[in-house]
N, C-alpha and C. Protein backbone atom coordinates (compact mmCIF):
# COMPACT_ATOMS: atom_id res chain seq x y z
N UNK A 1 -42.97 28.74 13.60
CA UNK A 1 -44.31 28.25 13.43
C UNK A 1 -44.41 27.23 12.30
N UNK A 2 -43.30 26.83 11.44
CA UNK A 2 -43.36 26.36 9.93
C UNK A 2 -43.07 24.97 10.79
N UNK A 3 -42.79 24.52 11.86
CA UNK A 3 -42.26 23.53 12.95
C UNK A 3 -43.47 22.40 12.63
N UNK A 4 -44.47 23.61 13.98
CA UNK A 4 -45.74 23.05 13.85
C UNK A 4 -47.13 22.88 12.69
N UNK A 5 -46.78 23.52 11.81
CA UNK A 5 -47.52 22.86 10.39
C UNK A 5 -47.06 21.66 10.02
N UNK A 6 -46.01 21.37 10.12
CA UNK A 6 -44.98 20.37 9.30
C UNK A 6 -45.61 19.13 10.32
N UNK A 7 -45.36 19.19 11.67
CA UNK A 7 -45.79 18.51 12.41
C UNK A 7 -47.24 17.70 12.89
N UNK A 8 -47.99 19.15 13.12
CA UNK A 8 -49.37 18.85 13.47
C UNK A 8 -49.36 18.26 14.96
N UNK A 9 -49.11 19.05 16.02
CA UNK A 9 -49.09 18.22 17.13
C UNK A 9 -50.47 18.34 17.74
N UNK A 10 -50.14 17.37 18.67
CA UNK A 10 -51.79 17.51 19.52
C UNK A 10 -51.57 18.41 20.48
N UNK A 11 -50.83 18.40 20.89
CA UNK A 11 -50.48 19.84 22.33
C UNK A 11 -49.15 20.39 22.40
N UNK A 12 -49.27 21.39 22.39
CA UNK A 12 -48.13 23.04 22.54
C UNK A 12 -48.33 22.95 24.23
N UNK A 13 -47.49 23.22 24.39
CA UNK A 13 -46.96 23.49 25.87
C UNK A 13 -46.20 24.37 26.45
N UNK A 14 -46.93 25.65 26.43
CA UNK A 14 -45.83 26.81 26.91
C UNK A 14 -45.62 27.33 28.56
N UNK A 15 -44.22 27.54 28.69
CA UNK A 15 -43.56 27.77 29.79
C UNK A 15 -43.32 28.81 30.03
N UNK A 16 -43.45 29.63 30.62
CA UNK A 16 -42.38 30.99 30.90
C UNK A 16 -43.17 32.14 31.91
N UNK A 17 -41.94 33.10 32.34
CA UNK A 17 -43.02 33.68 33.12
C UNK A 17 -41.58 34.21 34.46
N UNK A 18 -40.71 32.80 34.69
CA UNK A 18 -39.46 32.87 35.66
C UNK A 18 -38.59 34.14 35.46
N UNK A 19 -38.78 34.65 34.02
CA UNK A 19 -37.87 35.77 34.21
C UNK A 19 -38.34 37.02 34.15
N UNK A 20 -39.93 36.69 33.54
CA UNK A 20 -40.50 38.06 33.97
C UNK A 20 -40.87 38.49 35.28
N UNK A 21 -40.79 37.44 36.36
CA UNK A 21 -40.93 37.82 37.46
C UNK A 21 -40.08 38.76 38.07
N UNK A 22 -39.03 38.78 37.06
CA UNK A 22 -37.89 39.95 37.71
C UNK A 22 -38.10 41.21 37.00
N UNK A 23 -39.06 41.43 36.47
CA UNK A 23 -39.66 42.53 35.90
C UNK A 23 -40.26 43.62 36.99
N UNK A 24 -39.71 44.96 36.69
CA UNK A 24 -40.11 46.04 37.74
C UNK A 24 -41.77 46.00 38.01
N UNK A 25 -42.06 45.91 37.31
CA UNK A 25 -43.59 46.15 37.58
C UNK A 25 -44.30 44.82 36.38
N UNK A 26 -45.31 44.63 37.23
CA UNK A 26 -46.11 43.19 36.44
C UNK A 26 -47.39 43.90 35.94
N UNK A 27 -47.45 43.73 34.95
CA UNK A 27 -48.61 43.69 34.13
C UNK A 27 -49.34 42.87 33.58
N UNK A 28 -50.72 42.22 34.13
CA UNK A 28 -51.23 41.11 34.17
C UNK A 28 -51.59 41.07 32.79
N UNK A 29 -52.33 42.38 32.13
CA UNK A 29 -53.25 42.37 30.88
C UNK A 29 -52.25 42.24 30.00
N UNK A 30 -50.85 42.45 29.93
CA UNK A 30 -49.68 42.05 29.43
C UNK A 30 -50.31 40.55 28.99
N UNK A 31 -49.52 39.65 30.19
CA UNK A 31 -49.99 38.54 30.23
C UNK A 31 -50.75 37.90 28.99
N UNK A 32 -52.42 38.07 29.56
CA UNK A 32 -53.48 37.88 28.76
C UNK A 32 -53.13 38.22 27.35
N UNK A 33 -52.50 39.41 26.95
CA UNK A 33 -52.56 39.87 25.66
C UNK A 33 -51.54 39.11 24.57
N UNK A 34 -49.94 38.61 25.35
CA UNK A 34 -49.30 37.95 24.79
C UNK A 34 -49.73 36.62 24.89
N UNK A 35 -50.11 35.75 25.13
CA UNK A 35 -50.51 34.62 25.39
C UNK A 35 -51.66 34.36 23.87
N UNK A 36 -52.81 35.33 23.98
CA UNK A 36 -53.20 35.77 22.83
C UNK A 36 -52.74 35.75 21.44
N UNK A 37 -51.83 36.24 21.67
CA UNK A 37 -51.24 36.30 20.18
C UNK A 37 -50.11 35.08 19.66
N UNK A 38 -50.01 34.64 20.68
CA UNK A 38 -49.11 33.51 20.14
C UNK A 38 -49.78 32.29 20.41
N UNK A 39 -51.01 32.05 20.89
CA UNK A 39 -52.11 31.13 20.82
C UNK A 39 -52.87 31.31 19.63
N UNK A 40 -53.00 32.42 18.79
CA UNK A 40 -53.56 32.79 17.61
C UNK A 40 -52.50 32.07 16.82
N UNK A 41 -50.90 32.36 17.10
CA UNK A 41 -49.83 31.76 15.35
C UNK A 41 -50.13 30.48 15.86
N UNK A 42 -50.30 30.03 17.03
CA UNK A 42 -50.43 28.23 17.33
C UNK A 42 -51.44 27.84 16.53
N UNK A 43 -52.77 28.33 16.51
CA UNK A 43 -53.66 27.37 16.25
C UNK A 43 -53.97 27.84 14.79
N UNK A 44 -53.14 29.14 13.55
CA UNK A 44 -53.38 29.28 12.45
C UNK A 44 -52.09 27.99 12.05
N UNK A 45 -51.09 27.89 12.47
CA UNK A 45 -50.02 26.98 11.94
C UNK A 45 -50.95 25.77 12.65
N UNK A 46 -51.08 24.95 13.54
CA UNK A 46 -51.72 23.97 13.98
C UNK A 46 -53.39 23.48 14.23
N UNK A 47 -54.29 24.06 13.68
CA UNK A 47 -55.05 23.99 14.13
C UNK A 47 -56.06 22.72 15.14
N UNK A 48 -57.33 22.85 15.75
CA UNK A 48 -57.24 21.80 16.28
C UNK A 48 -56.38 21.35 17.60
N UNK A 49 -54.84 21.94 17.57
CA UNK A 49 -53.82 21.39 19.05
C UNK A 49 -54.66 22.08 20.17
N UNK A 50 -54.53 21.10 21.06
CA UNK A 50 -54.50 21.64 22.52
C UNK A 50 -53.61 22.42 22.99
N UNK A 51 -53.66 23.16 24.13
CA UNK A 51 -52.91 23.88 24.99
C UNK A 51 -52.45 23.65 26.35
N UNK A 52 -51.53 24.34 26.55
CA UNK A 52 -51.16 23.59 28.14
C UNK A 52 -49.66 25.34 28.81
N UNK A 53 -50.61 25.59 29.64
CA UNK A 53 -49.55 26.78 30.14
C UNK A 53 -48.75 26.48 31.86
N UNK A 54 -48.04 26.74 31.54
CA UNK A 54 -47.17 26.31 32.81
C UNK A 54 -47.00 27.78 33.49
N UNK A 55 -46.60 27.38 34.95
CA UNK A 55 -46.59 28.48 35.89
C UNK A 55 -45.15 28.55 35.72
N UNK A 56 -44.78 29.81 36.17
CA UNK A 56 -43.02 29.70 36.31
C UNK A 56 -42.87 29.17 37.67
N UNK A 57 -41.11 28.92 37.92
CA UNK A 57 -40.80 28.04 39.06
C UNK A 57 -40.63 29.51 39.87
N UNK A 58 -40.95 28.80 41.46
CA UNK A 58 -40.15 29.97 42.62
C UNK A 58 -38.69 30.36 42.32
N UNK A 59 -38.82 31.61 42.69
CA UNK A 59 -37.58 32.75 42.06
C UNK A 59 -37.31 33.66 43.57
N UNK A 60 -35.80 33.43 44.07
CA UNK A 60 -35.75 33.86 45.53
C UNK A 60 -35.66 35.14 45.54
N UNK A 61 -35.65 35.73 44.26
CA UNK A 61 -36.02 37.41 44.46
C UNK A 61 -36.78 38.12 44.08
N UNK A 62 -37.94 37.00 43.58
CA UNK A 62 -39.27 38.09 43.32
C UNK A 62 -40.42 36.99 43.71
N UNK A 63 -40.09 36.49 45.45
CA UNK A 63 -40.68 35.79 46.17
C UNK A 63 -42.60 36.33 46.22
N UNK A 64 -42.33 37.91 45.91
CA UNK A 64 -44.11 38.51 45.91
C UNK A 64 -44.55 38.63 44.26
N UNK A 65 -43.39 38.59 43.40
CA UNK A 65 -44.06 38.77 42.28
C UNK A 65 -44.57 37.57 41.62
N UNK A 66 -43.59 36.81 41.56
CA UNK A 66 -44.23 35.49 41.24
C UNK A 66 -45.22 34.81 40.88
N UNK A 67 -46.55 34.89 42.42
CA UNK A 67 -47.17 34.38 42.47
C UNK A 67 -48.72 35.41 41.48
N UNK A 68 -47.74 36.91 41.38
CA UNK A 68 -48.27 37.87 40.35
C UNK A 68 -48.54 37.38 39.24
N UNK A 69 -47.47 36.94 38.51
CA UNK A 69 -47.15 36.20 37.19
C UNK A 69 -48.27 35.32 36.94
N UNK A 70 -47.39 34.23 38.05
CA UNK A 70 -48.34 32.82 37.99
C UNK A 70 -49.87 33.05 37.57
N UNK A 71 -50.43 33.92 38.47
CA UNK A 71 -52.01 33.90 38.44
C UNK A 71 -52.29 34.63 37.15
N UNK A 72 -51.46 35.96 36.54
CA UNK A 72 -51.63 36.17 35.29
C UNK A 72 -51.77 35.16 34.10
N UNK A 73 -50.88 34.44 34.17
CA UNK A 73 -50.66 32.92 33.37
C UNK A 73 -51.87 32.21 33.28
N UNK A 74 -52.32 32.24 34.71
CA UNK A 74 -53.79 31.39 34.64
C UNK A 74 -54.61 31.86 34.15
N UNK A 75 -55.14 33.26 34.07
CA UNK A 75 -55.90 33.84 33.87
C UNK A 75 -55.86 33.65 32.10
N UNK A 76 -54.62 34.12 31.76
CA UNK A 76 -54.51 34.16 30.23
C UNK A 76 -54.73 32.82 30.23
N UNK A 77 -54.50 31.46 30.35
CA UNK A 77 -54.46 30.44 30.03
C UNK A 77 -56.26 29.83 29.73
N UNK A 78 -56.90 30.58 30.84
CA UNK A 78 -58.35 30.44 30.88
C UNK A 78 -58.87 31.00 29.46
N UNK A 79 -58.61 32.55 29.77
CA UNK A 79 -59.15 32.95 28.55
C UNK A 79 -58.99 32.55 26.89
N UNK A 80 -57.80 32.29 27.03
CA UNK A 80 -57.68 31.30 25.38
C UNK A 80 -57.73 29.66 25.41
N UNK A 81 -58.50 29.44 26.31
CA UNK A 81 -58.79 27.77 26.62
C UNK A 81 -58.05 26.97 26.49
N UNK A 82 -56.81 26.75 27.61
CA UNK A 82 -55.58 26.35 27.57
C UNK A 82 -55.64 25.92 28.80
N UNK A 83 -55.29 24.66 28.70
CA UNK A 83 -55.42 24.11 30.50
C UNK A 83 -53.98 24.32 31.34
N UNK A 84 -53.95 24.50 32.45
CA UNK A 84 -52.43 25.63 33.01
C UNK A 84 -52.53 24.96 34.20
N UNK A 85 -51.35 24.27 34.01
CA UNK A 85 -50.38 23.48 35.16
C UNK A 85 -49.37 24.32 36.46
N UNK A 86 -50.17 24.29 37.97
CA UNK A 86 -49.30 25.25 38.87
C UNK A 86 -47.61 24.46 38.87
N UNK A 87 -46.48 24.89 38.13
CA UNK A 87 -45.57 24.53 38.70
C UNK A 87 -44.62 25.56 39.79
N UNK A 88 -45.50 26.24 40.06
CA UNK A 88 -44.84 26.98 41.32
C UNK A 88 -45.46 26.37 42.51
N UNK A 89 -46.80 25.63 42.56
CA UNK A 89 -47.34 25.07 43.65
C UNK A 89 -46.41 24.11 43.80
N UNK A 90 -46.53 23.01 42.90
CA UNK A 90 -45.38 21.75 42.79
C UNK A 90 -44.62 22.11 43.10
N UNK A 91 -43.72 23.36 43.26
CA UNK A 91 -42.17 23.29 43.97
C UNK A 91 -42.79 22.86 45.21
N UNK A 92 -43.81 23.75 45.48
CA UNK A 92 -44.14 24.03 47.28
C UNK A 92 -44.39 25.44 47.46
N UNK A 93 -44.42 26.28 46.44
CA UNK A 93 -44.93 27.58 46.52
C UNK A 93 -43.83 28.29 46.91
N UNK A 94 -44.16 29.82 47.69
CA UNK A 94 -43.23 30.91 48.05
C UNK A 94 -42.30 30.03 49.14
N UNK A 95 -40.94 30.27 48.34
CA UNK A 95 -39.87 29.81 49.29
C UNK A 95 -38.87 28.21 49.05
N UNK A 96 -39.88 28.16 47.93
CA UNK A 96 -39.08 26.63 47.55
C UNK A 96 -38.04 26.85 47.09
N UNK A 97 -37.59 27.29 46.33
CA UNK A 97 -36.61 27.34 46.04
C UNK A 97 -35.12 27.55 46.51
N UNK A 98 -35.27 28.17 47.46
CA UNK A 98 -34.43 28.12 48.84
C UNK A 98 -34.49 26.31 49.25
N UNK A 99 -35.83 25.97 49.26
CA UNK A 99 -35.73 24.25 50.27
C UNK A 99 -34.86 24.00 48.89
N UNK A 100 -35.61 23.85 47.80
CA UNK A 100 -34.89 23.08 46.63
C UNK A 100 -33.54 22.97 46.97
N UNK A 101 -33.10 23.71 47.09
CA UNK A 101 -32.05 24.01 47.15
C UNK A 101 -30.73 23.78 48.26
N UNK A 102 -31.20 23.50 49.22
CA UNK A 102 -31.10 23.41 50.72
C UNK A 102 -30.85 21.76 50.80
N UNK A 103 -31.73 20.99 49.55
CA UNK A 103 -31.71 19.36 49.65
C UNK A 103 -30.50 18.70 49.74
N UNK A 104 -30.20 17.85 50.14
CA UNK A 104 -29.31 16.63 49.94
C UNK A 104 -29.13 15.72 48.84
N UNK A 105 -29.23 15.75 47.65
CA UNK A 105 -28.47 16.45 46.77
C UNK A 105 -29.98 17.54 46.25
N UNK A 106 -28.84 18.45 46.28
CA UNK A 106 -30.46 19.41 45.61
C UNK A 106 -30.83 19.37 44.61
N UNK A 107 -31.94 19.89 44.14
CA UNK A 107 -32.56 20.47 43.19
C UNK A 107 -32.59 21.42 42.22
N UNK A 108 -31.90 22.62 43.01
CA UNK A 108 -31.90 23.57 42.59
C UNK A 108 -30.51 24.22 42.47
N UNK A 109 -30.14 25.49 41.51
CA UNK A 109 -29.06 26.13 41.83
C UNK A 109 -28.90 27.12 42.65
N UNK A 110 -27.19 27.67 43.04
CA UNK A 110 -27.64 28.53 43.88
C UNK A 110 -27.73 29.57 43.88
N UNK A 111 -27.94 29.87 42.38
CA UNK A 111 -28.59 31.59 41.84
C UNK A 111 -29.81 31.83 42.32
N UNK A 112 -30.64 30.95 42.92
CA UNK A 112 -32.10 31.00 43.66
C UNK A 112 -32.74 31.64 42.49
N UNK A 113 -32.76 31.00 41.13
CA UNK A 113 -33.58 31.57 40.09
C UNK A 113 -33.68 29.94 38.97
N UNK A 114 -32.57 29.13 39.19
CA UNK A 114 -32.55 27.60 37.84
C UNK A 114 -32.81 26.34 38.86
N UNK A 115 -33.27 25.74 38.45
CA UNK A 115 -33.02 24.12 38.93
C UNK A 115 -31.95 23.77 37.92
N UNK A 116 -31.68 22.47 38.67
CA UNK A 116 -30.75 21.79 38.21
C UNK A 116 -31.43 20.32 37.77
N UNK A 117 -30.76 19.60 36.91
CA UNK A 117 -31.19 18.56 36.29
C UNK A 117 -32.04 17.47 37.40
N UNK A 118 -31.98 17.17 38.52
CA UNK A 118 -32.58 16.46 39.77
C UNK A 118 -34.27 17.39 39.70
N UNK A 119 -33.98 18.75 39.66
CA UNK A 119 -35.15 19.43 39.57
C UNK A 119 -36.26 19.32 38.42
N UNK A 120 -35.47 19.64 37.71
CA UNK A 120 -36.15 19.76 36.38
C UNK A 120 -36.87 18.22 35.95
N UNK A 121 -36.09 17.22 36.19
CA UNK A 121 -36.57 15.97 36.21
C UNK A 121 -37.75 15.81 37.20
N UNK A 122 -37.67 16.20 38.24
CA UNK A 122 -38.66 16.01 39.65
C UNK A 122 -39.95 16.86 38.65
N UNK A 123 -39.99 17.96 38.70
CA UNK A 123 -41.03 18.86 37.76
C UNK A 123 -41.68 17.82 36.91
N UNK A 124 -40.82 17.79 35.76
CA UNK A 124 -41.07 16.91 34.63
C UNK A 124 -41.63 15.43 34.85
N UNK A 125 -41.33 14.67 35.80
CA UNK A 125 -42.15 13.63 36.33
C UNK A 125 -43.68 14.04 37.14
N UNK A 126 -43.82 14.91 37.69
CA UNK A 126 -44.94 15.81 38.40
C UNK A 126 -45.97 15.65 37.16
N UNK A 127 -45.28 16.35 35.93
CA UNK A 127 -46.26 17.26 35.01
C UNK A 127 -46.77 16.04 34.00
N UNK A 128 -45.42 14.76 33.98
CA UNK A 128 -46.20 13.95 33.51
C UNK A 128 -47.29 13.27 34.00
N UNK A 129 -46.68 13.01 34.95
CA UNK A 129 -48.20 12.35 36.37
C UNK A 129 -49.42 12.68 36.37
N UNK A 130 -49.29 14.07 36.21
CA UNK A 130 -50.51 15.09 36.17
C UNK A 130 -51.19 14.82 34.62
N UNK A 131 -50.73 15.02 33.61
CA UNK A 131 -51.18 14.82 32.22
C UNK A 131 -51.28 13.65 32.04
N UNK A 132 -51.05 12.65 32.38
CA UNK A 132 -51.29 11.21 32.13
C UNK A 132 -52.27 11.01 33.23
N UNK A 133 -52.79 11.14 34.03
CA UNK A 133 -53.92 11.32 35.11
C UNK A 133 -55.10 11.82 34.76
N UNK A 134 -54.70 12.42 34.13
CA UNK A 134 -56.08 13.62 33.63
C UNK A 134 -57.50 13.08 32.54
């Protein structure tokens, strides 16, 4: 957090969520509650920054939880007034990751859980598009 004092950015941008989808059981208020608290050290070290929460990417083995996560994410993202980018829609939703993957040269790896640099770039051009649009 001594990062962003030093810094002062205008927007934090948090990601995650891909590996909790492999979590036995999802707990949304989880979610909400951590998001909370590390939106609290954001804005005592930064105050003033914006927010920005990202969805996790499609994950070929927790094709139903996922979209669990994701909407948790949103939800927390709402409640601490953080604007939240679907990047599980942007793949293409349940199952992309398989197409990702499936491409000519693909996208994705074939742990059906990482992209690969083609991916991550494709995302990352998306999210800029989207934030520079806005």
């Amino acid at each position: 957090m001594s990062e962003l004092s030093r810094r002062a950015p205008a927007l934090v941008i948090l990601e995650y969520g891909t590996n909790e989808s492999g979590d036995h059981t999802i707990k949304p208020a989880t979610y909400v509650n951590n998001l909370g608290k590390v939106m609290a050290r954001v804005r005592k070290a930064s105050p003033g920054c914006s927010c920005l929460v990202l969805a996790p990417t499609d994950r070929a083995d927790t094709l139903l939880k996922t979209p669990l996560v994701r909407d948790a994410l949103k939800a927390a993202a709402k409640a601490e007034g953080c604007g939240f980018w679907d990047t599980y829609e942007a793949m293409g939703g349940k199952g992309s990751i398989h197409a990702w993957h499936a491409e000519k040269p693909s996208k994705a790896a074939g742990d059906g859980v990482h992209l690969n640099a083609r991916g991550y770039h494709e995302l990352g051009d998306k999210l800029a598009t989207s934030i520079l649009g806005a």
